[in-house]
C-alpha atoms as a PDB file:
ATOM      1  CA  UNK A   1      52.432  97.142-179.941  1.00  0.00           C
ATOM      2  CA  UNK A   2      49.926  99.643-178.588  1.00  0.00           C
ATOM      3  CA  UNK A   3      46.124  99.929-179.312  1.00  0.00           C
ATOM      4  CA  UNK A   4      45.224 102.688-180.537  1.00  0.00           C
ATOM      5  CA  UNK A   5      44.577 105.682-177.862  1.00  0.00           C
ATOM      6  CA  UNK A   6      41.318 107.416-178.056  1.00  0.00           C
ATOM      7  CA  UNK A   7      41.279 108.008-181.556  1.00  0.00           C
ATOM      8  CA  UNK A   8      38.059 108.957-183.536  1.00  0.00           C
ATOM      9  CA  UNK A   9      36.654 106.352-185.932  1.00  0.00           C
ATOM     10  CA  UNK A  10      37.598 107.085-189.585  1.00  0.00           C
ATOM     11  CA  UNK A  11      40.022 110.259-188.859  1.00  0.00           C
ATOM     12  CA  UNK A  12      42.919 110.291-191.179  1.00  0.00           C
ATOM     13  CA  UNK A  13      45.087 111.454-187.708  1.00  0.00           C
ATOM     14  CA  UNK A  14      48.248 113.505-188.878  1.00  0.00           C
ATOM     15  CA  UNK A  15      50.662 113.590-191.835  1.00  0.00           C
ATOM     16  CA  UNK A  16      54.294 112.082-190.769  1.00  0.00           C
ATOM     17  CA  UNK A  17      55.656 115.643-190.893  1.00  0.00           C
ATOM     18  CA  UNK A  18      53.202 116.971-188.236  1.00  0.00           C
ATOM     19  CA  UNK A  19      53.474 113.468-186.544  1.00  0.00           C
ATOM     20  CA  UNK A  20      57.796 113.763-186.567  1.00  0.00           C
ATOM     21  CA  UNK A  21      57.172 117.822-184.945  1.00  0.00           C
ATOM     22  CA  UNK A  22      55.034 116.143-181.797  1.00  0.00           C
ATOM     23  CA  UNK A  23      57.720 112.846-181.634  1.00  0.00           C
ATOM     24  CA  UNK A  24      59.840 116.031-180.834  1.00  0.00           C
ATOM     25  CA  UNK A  25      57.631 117.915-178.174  1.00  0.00           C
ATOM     26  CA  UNK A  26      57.694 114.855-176.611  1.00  0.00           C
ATOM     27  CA  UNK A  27      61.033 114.366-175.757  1.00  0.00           C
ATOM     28  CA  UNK A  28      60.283 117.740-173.238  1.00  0.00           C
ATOM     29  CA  UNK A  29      58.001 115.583-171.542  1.00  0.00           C
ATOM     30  CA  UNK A  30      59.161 114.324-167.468  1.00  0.00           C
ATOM     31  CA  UNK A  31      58.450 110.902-168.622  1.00  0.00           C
ATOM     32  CA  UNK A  32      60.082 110.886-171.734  1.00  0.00           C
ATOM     33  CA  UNK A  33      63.131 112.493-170.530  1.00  0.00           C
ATOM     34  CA  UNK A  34      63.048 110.421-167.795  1.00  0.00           C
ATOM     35  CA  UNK A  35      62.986 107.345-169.594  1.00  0.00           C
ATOM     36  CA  UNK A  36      65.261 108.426-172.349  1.00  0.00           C
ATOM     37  CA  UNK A  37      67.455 109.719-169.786  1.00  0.00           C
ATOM     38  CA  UNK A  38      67.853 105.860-168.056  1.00  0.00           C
ATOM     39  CA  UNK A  39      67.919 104.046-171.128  1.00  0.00           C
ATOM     40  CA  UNK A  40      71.198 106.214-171.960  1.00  0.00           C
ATOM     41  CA  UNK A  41      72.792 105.059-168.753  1.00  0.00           C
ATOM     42  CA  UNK A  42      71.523 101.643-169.209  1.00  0.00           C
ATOM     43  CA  UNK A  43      73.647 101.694-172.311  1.00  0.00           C
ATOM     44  CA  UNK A  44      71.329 101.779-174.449  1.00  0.00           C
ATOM     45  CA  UNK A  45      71.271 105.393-176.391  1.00  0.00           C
ATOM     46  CA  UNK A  46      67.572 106.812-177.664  1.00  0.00           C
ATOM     47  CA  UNK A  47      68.631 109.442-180.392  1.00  0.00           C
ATOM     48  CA  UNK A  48      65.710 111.184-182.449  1.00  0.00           C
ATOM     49  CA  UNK A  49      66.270 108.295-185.369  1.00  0.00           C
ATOM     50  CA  UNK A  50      65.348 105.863-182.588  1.00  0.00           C
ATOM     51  CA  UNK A  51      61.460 107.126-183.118  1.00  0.00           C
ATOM     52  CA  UNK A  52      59.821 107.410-186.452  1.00  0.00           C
ATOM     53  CA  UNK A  53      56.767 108.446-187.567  1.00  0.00           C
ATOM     54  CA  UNK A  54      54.915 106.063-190.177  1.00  0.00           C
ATOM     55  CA  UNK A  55      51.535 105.335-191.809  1.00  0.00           C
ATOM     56  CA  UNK A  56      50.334 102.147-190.672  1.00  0.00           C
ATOM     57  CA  UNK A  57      48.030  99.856-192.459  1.00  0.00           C
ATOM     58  CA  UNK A  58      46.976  98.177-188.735  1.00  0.00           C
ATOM     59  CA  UNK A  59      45.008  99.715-186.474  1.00  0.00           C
ATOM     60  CA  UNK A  60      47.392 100.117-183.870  1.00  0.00           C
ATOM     61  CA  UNK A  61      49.056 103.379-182.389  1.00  0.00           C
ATOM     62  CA  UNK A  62      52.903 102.232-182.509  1.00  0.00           C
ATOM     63  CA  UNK A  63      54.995  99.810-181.658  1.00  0.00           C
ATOM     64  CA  UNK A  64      59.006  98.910-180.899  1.00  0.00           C
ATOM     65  CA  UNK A  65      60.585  96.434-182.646  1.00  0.00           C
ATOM     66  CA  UNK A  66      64.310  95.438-181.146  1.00  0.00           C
ATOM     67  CA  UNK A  67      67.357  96.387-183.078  1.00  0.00           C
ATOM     68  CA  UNK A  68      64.874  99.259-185.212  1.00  0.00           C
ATOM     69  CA  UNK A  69      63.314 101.331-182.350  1.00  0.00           C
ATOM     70  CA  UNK A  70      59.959 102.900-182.173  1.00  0.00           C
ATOM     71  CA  UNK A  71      57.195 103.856-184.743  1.00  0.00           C
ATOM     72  CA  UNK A  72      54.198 105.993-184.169  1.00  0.00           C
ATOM     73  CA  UNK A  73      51.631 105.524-186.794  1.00  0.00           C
ATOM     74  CA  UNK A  74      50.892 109.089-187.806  1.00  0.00           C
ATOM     75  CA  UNK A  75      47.668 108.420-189.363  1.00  0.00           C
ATOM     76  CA  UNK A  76      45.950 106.930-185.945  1.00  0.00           C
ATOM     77  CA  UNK A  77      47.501 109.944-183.963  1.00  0.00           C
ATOM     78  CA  UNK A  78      44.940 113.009-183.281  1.00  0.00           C
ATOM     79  CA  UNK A  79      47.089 114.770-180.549  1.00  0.00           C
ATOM     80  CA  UNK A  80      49.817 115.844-178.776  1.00  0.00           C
ATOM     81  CA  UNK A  81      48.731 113.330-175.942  1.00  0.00           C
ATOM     82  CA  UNK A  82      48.051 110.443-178.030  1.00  0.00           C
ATOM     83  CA  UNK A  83      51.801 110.501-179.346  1.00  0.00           C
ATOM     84  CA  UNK A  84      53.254 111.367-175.740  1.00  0.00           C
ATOM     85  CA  UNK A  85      51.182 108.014-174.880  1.00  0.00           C
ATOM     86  CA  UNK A  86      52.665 105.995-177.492  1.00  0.00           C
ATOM     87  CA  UNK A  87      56.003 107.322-176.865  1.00  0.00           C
ATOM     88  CA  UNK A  88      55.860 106.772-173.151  1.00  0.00           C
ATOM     89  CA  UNK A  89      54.476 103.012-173.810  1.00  0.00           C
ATOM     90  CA  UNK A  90      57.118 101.718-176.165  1.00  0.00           C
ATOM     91  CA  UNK A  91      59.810 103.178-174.317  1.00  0.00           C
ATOM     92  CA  UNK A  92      59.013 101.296-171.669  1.00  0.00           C
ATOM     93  CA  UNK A  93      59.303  98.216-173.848  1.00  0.00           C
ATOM     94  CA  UNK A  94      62.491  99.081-175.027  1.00  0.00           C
ATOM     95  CA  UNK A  95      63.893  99.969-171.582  1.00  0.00           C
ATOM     96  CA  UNK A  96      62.407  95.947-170.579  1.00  0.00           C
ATOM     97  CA  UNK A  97      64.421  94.896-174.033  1.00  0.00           C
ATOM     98  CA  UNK A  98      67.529  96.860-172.695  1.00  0.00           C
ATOM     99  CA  UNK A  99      67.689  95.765-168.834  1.00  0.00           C
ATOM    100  CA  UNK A 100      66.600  92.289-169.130  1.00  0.00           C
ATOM    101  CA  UNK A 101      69.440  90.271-170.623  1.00  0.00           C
ATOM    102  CA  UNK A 102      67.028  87.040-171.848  1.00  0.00           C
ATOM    103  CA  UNK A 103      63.749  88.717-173.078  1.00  0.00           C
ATOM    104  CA  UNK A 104      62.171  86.427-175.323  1.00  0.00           C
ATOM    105  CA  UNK A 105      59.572  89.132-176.791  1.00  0.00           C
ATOM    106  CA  UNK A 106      57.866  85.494-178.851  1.00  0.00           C
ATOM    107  CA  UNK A 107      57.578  83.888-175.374  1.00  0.00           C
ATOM    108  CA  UNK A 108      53.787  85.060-174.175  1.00  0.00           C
ATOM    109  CA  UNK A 109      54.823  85.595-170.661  1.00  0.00           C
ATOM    110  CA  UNK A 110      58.080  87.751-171.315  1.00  0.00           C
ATOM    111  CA  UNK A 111      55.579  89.821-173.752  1.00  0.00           C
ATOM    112  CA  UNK A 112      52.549  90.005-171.487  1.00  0.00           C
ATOM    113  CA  UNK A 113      54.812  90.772-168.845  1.00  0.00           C
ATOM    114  CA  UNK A 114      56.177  94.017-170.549  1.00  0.00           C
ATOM    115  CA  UNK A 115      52.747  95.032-171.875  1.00  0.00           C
ATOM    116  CA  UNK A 116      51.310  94.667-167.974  1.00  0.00           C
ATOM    117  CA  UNK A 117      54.180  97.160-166.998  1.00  0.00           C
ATOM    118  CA  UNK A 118      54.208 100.051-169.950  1.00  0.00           C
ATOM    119  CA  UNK A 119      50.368  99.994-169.756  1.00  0.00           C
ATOM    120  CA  UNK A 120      50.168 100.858-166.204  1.00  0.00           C
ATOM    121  CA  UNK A 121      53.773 102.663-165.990  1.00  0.00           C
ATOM    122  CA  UNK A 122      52.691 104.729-168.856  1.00  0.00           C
ATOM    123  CA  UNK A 123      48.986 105.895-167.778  1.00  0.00           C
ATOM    124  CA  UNK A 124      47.577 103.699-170.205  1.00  0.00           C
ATOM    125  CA  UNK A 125      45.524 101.760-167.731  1.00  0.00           C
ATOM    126  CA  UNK A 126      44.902 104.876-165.506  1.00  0.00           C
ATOM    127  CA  UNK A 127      41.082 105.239-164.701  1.00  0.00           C
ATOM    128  CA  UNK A 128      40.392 108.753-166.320  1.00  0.00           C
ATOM    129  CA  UNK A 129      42.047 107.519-169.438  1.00  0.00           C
ATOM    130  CA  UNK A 130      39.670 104.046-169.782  1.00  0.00           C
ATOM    131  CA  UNK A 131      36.818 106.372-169.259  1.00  0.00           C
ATOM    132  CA  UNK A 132      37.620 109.072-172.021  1.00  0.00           C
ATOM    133  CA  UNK A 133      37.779 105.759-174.149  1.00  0.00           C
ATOM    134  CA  UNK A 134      34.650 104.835-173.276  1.00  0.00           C
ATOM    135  CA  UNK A 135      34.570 102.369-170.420  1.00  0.00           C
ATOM    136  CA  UNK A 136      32.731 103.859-167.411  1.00  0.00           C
ATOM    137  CA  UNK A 137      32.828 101.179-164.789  1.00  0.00           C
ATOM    138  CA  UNK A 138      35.235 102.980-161.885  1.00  0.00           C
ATOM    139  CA  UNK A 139      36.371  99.599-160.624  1.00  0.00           C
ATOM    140  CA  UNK A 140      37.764  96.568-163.148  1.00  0.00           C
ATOM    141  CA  UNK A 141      38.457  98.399-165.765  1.00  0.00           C
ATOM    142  CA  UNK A 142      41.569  96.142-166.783  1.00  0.00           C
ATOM    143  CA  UNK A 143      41.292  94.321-170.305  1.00  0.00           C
ATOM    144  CA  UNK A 144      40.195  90.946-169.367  1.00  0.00           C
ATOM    145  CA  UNK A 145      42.815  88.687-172.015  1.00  0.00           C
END
C-alpha cells in the first residue's frame, strides 16, 4: 500500500466521483499506458473496474490487493498528480503479482522487494518529490526501514 503523497494535514481530498474522473485522466498518462499496455500482454487485462476510487479510514493513498485490483482513497487525494502517483505505484505491484509466478506478497522480502521497485519505478523516491514532502537533505533521502 502507498503512503500518502504530499497531502495537506486534515484536507477532506476529493469525493469518489471527482476521484473516479482523475482514475480516468490517468490512463492518458505515458506511464500508465505504458504499464497498462504490458500488463495486457502479460495476460493480465487492466480494464477501468480494475481501479476504484474509495474512502479510506487509513491514512494511506491506495493500495492493490490480488484478485480485486487497485483502490485510490479519494479522501487523501488533493490532485491530479497525487492519483497519477498512486496509480503508477500499484500498477507496478500488480505487474510484480502478474510476471512473477511465486509472489508471496505475506513473505517480507517478496513485499519489500516490490515496494523498493514501484517506489523508485514510479517517481516516488525521486529527489524533487521527497523535498516537496518535506525532506530537504539532497543525498539519503531513502526511508531508512
Amino acid at each position: 500500500m502507498t503512503e500518502e503523497p504530499g497531502t495537506t494535514p486534515g484536507s477532506d481530498g476529493t469525493t469518489v466521483e471527482e476521484c473516479k474522473n482523475m482514475i480516468r485522466r490517468s490512463f492518458r498518462t505515458p506511464m500508465v499506458k505504458f504499464l497498462r499496455e504490458h500488463m495486457e500482454k502479460a495476460g493480465c487485462g487492466v480494464g477501468e473496474n480494475f481501479l476504484k476510487a474509495v474512502n479510506c479510514n487509513k491514512k494511506i493513498a491506495g493500495g492493490y490487493v490480488r484478485g480485486e485490483g487497485i483502490m485510490v482513497c479519494s479522501n487523501h487525494m488533493n490532485t491530479q498528480d497525487d492519483v497519477n502517483q498512486v496509480v503508477i505505484h500499484e500498477l507496478i505491484h500488480a505487474y510484480d503479482d502478474c510476471r512473477a509466478a511465486n509472489l508471496d506478497w505475506a513473505n517480507c522480502a517478496h513485499h519489500a522487494c516490490s515496494e523498493i521497485r514501484a517506489g523508485h519505478l514510479s517517481g516516488d523516491c525521486h529527489y524533487k518529490r521527497e523535498l516537496l514532502r518535506g525532506y530537504m537533505k539532497l543525498r539519503g533521502h531513502e526511508q531508512v526501514w
